[in-house]
N, C-alpha and C. Protein backbone atom coordinates (compact mmCIF):
# COMPACT_ATOMS: atom_id res chain seq x y z
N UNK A 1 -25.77 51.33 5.07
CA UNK A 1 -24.99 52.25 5.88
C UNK A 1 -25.47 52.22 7.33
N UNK A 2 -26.38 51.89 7.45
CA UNK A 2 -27.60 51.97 8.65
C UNK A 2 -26.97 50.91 9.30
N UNK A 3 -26.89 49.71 9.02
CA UNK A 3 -26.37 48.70 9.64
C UNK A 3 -24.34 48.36 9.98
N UNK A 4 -24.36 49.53 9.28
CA UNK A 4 -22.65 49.66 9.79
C UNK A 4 -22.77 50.77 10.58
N UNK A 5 -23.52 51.41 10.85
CA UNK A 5 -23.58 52.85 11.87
C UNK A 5 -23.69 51.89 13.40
N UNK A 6 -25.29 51.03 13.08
CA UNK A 6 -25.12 50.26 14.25
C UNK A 6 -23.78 49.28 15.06
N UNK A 7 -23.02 48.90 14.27
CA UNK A 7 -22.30 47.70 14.08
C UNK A 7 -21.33 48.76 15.49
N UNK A 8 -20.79 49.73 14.40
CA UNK A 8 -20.00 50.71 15.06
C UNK A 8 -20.32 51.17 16.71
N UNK A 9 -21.71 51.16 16.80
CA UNK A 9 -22.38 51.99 18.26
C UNK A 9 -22.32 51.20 19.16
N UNK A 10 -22.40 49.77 18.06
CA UNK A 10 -22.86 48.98 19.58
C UNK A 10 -20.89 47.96 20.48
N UNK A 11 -20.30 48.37 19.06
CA UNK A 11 -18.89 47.34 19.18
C UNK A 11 -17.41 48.55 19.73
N UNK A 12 -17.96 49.80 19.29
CA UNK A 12 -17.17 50.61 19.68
C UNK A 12 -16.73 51.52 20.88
N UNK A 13 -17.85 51.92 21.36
CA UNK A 13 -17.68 52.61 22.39
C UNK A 13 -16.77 52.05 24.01
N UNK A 14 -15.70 52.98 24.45
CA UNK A 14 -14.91 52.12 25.57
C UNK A 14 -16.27 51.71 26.39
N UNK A 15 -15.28 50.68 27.37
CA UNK A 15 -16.05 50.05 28.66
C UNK A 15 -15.16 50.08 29.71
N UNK A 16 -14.41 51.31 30.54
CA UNK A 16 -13.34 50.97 31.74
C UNK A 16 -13.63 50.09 32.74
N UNK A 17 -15.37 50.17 32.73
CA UNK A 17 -15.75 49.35 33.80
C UNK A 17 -15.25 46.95 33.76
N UNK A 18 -14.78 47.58 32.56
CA UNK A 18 -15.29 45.78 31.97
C UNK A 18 -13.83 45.71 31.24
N UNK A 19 -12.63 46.31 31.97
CA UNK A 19 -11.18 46.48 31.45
C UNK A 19 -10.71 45.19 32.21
N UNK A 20 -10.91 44.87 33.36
CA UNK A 20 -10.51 43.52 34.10
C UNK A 20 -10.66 42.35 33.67
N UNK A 21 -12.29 42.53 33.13
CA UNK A 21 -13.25 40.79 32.73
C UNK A 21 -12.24 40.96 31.37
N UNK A 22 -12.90 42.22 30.67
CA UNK A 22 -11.63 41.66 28.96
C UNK A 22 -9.86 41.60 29.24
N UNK A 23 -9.53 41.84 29.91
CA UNK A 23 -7.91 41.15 29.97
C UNK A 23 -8.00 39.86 30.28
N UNK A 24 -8.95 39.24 31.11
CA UNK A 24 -8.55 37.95 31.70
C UNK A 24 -9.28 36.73 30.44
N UNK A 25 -10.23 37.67 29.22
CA UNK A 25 -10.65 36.36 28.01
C UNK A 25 -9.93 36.24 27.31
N UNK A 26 -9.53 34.87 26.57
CA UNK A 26 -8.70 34.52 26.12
C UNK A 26 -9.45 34.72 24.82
N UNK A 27 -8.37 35.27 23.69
CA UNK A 27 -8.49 35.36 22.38
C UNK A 27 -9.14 34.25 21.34
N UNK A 28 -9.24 33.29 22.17
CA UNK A 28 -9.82 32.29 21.26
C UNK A 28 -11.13 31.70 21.57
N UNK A 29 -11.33 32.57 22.71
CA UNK A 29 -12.63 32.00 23.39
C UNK A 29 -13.74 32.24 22.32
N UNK A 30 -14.61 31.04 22.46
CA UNK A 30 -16.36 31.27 21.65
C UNK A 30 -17.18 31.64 22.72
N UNK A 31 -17.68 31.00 23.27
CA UNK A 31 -18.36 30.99 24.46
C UNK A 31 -18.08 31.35 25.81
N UNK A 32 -17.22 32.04 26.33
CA UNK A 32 -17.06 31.84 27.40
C UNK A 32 -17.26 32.82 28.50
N UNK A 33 -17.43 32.95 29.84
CA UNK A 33 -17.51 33.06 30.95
C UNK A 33 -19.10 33.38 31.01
N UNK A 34 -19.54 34.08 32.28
CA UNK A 34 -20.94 33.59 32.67
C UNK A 34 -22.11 34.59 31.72
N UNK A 35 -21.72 35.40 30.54
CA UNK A 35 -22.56 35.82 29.68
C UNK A 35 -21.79 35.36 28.20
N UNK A 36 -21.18 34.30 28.21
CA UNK A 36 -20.71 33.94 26.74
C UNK A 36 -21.65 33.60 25.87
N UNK A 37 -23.02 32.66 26.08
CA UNK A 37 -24.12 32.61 25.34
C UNK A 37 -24.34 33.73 24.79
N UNK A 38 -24.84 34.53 25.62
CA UNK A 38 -25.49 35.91 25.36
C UNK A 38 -24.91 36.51 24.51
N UNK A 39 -23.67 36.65 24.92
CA UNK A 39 -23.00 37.32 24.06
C UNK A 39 -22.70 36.76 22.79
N UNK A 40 -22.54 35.43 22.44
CA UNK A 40 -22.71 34.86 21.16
C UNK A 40 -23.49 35.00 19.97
N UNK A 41 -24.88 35.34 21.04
CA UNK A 41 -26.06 35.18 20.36
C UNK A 41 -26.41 36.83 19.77
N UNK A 42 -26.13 37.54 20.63
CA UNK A 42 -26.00 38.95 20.12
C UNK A 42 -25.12 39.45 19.13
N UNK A 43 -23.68 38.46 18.90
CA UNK A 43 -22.99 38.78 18.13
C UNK A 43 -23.75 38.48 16.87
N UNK A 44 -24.13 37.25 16.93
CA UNK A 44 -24.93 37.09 15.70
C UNK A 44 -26.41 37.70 15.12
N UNK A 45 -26.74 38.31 16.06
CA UNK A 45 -27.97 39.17 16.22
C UNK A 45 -27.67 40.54 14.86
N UNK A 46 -26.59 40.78 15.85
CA UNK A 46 -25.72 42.12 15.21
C UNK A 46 -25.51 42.18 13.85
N UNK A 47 -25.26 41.54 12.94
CA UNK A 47 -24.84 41.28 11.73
C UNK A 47 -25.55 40.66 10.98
N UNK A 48 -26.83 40.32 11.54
CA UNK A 48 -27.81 40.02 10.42
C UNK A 48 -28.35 40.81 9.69
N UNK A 49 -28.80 42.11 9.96
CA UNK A 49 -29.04 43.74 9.45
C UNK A 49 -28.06 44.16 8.20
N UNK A 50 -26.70 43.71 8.48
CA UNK A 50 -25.90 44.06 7.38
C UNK A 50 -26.08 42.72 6.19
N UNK A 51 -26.17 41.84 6.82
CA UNK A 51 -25.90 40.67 6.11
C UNK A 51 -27.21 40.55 4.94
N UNK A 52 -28.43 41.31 5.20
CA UNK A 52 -29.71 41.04 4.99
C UNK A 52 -29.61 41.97 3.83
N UNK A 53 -28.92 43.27 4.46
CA UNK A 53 -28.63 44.59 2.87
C UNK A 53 -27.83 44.23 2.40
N UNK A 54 -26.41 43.13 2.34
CA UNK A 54 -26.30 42.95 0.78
C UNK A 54 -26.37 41.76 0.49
N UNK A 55 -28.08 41.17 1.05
CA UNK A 55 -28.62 40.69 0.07
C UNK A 55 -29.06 40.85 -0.62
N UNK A 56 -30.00 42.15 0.36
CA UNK A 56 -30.75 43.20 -1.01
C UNK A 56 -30.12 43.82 -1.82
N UNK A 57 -29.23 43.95 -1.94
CA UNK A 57 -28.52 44.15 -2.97
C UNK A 57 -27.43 43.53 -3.93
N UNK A 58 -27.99 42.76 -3.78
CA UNK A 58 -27.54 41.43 -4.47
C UNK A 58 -25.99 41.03 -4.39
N UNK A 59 -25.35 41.51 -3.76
CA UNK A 59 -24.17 41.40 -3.37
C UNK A 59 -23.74 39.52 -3.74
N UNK A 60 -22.78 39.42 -3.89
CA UNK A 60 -22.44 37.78 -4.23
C UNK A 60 -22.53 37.21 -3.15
N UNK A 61 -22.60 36.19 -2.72
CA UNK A 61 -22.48 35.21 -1.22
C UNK A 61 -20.70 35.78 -1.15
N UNK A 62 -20.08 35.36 -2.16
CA UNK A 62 -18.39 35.09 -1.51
C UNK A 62 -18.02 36.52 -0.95
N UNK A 63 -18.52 37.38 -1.86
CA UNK A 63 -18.42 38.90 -1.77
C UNK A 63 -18.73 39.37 -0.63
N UNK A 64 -19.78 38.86 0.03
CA UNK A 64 -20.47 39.71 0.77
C UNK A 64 -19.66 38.81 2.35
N UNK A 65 -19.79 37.76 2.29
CA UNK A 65 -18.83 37.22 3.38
C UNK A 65 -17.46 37.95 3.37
N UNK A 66 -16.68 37.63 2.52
CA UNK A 66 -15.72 38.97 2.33
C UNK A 66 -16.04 40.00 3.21
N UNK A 67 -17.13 40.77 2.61
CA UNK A 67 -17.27 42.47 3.76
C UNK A 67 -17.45 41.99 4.93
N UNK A 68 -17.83 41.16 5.42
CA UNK A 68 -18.57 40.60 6.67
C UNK A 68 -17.41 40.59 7.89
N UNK A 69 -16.47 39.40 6.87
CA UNK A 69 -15.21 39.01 7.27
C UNK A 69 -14.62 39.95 7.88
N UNK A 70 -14.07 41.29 6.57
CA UNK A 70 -12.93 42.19 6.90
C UNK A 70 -13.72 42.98 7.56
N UNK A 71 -15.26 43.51 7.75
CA UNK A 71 -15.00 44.36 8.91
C UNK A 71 -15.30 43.76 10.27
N UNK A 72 -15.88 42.81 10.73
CA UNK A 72 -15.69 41.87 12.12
C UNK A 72 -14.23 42.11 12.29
N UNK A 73 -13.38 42.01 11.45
CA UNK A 73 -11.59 41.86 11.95
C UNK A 73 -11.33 43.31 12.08
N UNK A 74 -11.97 44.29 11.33
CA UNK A 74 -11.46 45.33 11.51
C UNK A 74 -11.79 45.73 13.24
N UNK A 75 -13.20 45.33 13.20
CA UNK A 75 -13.86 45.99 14.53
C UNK A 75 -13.06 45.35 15.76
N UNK A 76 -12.85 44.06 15.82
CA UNK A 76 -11.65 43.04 16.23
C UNK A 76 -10.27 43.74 16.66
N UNK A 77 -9.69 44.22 15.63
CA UNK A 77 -8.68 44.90 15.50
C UNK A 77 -8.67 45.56 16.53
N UNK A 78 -9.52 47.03 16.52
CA UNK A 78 -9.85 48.18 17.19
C UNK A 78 -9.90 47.88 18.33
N UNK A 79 -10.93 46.87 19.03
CA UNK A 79 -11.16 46.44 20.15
C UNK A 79 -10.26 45.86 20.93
N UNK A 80 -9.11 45.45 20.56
CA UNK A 80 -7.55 44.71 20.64
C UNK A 80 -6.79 45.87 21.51
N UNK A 81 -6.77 46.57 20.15
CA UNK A 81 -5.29 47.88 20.38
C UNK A 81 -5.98 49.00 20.65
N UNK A 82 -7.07 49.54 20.48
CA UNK A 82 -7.29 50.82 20.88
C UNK A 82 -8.61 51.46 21.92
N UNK A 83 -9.46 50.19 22.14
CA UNK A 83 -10.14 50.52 23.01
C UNK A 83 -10.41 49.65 24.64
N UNK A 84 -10.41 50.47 25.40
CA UNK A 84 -10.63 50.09 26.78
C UNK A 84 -11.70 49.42 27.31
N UNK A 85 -11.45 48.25 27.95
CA UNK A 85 -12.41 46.96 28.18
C UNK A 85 -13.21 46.29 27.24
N UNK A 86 -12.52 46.44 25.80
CA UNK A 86 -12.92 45.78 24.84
C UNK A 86 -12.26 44.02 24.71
N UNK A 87 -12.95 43.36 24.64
CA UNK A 87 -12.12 42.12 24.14
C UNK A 87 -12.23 41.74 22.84
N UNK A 88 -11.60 41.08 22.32
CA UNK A 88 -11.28 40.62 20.76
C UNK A 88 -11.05 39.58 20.94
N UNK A 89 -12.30 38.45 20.00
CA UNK A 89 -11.90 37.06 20.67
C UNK A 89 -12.66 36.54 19.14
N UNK A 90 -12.41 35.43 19.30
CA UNK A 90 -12.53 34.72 18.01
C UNK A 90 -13.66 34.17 17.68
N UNK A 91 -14.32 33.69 18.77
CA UNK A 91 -15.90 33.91 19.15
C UNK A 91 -17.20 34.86 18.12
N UNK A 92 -16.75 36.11 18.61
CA UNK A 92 -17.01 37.10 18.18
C UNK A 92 -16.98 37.35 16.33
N UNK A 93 -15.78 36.88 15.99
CA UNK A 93 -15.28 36.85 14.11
C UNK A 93 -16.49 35.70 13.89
N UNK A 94 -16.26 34.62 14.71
CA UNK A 94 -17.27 33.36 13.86
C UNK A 94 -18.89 33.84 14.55
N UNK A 95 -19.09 34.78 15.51
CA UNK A 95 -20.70 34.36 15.59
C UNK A 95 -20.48 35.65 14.21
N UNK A 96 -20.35 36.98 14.19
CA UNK A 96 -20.67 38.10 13.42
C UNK A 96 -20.47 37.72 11.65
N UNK A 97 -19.79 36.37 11.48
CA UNK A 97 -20.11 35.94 10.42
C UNK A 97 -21.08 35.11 10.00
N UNK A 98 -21.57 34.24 10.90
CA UNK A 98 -22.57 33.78 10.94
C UNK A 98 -23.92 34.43 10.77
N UNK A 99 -23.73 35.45 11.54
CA UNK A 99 -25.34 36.62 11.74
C UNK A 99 -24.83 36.89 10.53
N UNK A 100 -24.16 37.71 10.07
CA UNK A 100 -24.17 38.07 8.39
C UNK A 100 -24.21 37.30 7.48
N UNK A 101 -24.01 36.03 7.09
CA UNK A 101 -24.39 35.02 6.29
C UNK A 101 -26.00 34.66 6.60
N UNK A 102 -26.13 34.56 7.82
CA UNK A 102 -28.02 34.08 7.64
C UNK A 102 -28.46 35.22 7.47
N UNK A 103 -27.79 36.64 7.69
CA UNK A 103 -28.94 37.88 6.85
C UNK A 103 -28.90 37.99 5.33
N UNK A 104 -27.95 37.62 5.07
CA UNK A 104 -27.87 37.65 3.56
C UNK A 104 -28.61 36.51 2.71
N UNK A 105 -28.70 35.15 3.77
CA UNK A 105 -29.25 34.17 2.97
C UNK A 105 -30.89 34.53 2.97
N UNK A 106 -31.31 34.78 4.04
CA UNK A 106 -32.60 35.44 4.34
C UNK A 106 -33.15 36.18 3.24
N UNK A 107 -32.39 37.71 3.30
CA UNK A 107 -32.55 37.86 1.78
C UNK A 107 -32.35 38.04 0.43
N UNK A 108 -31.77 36.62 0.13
CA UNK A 108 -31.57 36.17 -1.22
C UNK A 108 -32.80 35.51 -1.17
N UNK A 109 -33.52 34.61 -0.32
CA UNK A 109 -34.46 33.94 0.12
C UNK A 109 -35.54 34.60 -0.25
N UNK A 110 -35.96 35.68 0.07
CA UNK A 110 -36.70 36.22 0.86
C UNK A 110 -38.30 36.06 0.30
N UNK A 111 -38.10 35.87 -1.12
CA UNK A 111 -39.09 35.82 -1.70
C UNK A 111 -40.27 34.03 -1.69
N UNK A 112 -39.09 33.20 -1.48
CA UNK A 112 -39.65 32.20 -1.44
C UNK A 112 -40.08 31.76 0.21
N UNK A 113 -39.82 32.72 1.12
CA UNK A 113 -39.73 32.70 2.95
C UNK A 113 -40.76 33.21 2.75
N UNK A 114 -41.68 34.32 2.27
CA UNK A 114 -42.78 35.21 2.38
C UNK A 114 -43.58 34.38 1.29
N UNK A 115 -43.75 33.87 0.51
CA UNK A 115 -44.70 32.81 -0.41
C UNK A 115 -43.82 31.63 -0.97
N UNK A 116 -43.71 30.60 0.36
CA UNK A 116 -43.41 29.64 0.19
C UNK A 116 -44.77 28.32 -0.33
N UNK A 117 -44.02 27.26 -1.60
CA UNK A 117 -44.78 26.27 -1.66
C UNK A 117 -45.13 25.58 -0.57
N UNK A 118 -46.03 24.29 -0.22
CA UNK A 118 -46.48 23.61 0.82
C UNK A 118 -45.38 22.85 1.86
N UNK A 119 -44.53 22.27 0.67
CA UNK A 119 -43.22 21.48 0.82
C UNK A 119 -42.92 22.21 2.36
N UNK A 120 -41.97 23.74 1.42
CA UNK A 120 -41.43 24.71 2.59
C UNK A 120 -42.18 25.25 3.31
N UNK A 121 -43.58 25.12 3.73
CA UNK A 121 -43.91 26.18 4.85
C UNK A 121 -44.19 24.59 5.74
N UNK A 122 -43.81 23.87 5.54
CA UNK A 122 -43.71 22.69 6.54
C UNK A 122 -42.36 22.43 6.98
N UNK A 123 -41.66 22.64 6.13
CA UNK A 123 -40.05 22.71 6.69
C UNK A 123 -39.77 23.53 7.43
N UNK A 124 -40.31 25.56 7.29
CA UNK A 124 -40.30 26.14 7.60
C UNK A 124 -41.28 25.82 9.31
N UNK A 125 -42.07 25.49 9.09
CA UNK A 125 -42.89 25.32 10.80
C UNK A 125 -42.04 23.76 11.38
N UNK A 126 -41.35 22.90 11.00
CA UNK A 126 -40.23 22.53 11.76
C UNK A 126 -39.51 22.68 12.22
N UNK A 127 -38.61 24.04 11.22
CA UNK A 127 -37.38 24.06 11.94
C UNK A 127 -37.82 25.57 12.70
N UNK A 128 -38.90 26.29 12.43
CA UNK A 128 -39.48 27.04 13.62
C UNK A 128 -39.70 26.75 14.78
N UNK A 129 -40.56 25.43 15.10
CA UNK A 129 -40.57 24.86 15.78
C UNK A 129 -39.51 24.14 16.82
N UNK A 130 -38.59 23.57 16.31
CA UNK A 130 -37.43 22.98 16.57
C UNK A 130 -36.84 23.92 17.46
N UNK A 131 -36.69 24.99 16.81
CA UNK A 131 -35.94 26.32 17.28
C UNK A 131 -36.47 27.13 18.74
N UNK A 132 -37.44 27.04 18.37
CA UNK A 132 -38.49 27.18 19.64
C UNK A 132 -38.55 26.05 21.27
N UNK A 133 -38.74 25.39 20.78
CA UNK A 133 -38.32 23.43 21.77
C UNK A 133 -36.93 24.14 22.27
N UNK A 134 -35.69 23.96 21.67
CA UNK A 134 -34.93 24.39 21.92
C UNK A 134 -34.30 25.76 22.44
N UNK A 135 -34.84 26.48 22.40
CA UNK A 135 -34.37 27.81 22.96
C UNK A 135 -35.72 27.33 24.75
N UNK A 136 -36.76 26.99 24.66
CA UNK A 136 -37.44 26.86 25.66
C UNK A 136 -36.92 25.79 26.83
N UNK A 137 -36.15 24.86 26.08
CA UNK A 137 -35.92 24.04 26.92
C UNK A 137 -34.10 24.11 27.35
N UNK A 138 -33.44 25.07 26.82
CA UNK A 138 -32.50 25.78 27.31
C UNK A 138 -32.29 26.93 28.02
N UNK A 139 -33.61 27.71 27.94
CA UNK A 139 -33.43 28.92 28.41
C UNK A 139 -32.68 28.71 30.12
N UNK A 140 -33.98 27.65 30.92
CA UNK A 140 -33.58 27.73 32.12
C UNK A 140 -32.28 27.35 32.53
N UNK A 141 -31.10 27.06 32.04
CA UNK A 141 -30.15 26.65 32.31
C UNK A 141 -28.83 27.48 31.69
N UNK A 142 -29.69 28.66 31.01
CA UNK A 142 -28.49 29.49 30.58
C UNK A 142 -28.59 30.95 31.75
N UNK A 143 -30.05 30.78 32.32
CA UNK A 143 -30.22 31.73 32.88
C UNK A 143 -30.03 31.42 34.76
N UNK A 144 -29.25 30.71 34.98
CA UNK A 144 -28.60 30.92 36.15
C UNK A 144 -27.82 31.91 36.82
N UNK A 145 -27.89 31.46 38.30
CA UNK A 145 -27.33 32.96 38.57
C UNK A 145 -25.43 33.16 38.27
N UNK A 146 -24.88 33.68 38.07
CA UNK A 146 -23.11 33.50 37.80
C UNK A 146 -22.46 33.23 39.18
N UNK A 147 -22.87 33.66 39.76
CA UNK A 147 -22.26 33.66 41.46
C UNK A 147 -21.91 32.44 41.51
N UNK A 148 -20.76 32.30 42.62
CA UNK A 148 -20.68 30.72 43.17
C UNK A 148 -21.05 31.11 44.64
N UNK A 149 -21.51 29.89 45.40
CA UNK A 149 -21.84 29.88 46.20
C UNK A 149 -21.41 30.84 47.51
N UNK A 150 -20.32 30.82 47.36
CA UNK A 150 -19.46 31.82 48.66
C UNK A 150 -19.60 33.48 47.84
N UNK A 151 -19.92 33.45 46.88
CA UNK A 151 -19.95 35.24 46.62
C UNK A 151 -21.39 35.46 46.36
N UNK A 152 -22.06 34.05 46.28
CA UNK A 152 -23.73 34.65 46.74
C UNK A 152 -24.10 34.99 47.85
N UNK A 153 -23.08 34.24 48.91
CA UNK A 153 -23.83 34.30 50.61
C UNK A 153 -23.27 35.86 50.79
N UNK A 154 -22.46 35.87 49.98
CA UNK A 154 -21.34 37.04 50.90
C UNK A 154 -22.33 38.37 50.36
N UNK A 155 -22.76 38.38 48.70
CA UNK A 155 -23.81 39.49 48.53
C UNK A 155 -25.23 39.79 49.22
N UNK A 156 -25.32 38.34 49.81
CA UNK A 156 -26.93 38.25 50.34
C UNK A 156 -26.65 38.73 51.39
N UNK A 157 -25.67 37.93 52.39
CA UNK A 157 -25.57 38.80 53.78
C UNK A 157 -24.56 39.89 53.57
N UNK A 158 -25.01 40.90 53.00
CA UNK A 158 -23.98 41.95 53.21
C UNK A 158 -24.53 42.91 54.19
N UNK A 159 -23.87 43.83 54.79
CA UNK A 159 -23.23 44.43 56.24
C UNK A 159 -24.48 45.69 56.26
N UNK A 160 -25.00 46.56 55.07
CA UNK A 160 -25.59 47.97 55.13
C UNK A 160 -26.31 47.92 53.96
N UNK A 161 -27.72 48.07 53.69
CA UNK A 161 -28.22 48.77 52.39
C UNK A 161 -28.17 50.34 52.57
N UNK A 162 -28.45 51.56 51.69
CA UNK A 162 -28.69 52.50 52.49
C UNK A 162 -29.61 52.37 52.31
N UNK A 163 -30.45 53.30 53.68
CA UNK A 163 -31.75 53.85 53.35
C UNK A 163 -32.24 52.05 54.50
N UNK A 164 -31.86 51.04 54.73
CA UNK A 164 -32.48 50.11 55.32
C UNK A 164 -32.07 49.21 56.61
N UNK A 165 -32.36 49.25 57.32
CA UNK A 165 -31.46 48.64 58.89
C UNK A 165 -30.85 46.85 58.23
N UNK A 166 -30.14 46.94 59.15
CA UNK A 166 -29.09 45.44 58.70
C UNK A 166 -29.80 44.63 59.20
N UNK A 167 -29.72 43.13 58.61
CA UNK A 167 -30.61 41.79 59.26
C UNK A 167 -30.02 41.36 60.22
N UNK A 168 -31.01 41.51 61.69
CA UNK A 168 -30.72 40.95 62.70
C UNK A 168 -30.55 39.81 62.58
N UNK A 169 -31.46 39.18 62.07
CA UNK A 169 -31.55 37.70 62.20
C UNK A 169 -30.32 36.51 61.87
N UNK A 170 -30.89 34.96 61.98
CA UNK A 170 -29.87 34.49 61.68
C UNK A 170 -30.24 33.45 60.31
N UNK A 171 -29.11 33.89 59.65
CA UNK A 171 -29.77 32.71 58.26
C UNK A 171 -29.28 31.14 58.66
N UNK A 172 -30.52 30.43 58.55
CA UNK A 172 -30.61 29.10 59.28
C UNK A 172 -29.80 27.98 57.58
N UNK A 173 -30.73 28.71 56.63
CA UNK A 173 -30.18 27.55 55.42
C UNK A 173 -30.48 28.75 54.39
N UNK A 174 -30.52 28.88 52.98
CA UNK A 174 -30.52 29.14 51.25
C UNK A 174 -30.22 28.10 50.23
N UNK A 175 -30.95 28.74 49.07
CA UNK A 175 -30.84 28.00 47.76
C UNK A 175 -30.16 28.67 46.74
N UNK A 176 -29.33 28.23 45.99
CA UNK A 176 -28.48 28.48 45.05
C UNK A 176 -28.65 27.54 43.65
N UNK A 177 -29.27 28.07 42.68
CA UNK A 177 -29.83 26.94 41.68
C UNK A 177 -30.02 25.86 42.18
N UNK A 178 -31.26 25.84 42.99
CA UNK A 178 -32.11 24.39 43.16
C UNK A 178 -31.39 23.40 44.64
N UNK A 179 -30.14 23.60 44.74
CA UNK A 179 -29.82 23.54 45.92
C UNK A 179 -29.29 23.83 47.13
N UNK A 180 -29.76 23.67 48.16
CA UNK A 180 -29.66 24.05 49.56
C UNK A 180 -28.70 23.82 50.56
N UNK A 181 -28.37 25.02 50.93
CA UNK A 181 -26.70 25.22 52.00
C UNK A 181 -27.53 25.57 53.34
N UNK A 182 -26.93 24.80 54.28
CA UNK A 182 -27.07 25.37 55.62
C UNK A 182 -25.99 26.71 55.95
N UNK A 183 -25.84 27.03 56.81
CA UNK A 183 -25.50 28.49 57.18
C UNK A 183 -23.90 28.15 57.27
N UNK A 184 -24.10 26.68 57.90
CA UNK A 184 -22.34 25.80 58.64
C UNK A 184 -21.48 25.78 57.40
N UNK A 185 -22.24 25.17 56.16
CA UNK A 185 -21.29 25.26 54.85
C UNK A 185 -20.72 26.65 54.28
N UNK A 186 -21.32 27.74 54.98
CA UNK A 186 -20.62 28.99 54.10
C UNK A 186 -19.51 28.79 54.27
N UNK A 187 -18.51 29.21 53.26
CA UNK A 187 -16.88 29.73 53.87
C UNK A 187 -17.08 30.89 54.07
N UNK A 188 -16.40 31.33 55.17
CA UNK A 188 -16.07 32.87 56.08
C UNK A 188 -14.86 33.30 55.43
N UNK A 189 -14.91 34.62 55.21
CA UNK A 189 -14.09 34.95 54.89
C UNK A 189 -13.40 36.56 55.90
């Protein structure tokens, strides 16, 4: 129940602020725009908690994908027709089934993951490993800034902070992931 309370808190509540970004994603998107990772990865985050209790409870694999299924679509649903700056995208159905299938496989598992033979705790420190390599050697490239170049200059030189006097000065050049604009390349707007 615990893990459908969450499911609910975190997928339900409006967002007016984020009514623009969800009209303009397309329903079929997995991945997309400049937090689609993130958001992938959280989807699947999300549904491992449920996926994990009915393992513990022995729930069937087909069964329990089933619940997984119909309520991702339900929450889907909701987020469609009745709530504000929600998007409903397809993305979302395949990561939240995913996180609920590896919680459930986890624990059906669970016993041989916590006193595994030699075999598996070498498989297990591979694909730990693996997983690790990989998330390290992706991180830096998921974590760029979203801006493009003309709406970084335009936030950097902006006009007033409060509370701080405006920059006299003149910006000669900047870097924007790793490479460098002179002042001549901004577009003015």
């Amino acid at each position: 129940m615990g893990a459908i309370v969450l499911i609910g808190a975190m997928t339900l509540p409006a967002a007016p602020e984020a009514a623009a970004a969800a009209a303009r994603t397309p329903w079929w998107c997995v991945a997309c725009g400049s937090i689609g990772t993130a958001d992938l990865i959280q989807n699947i985050a999300l549904f491992v908690p449920l996926g994990f209790v009915l393992g513990i409870a022995r729930v069937r694999k087909a069964a329990a994908i089933l619940l997984i299924v119909a309520l991702t679509v339900g929450v889907e649903l909701l987020q469609a027709s009745a709530i504000i700056g929600r998007d409903a995208s397809l993305g979302d159905v395949l990561a939240n089934t995913i996180g609920g299938v590896l919680g459930w496989m986890v624990a059906s598992r669970r016993r041989a993951l916590l006193t595994p033979e030699r075999p598996g705790a070498l498989a297990a420190v591979v694909v730990i490993g693996t997983g690790f390599a990989i998330v390290a050697a992706t991180t830096p490239s998921l974590l760029r800034p979203a801006l493009s170049r003309a709406e970084y200059t335009r936030a950097r030189v902006a006009p007033e902070v409060a509370g701080r006097p405006r920059f006299a000065g003149e910006v000669l050049d900047f870097a924007v992931n790793g490479e460098t604009y002179a002042d001549r390349d901004v577009p003015r707007s």
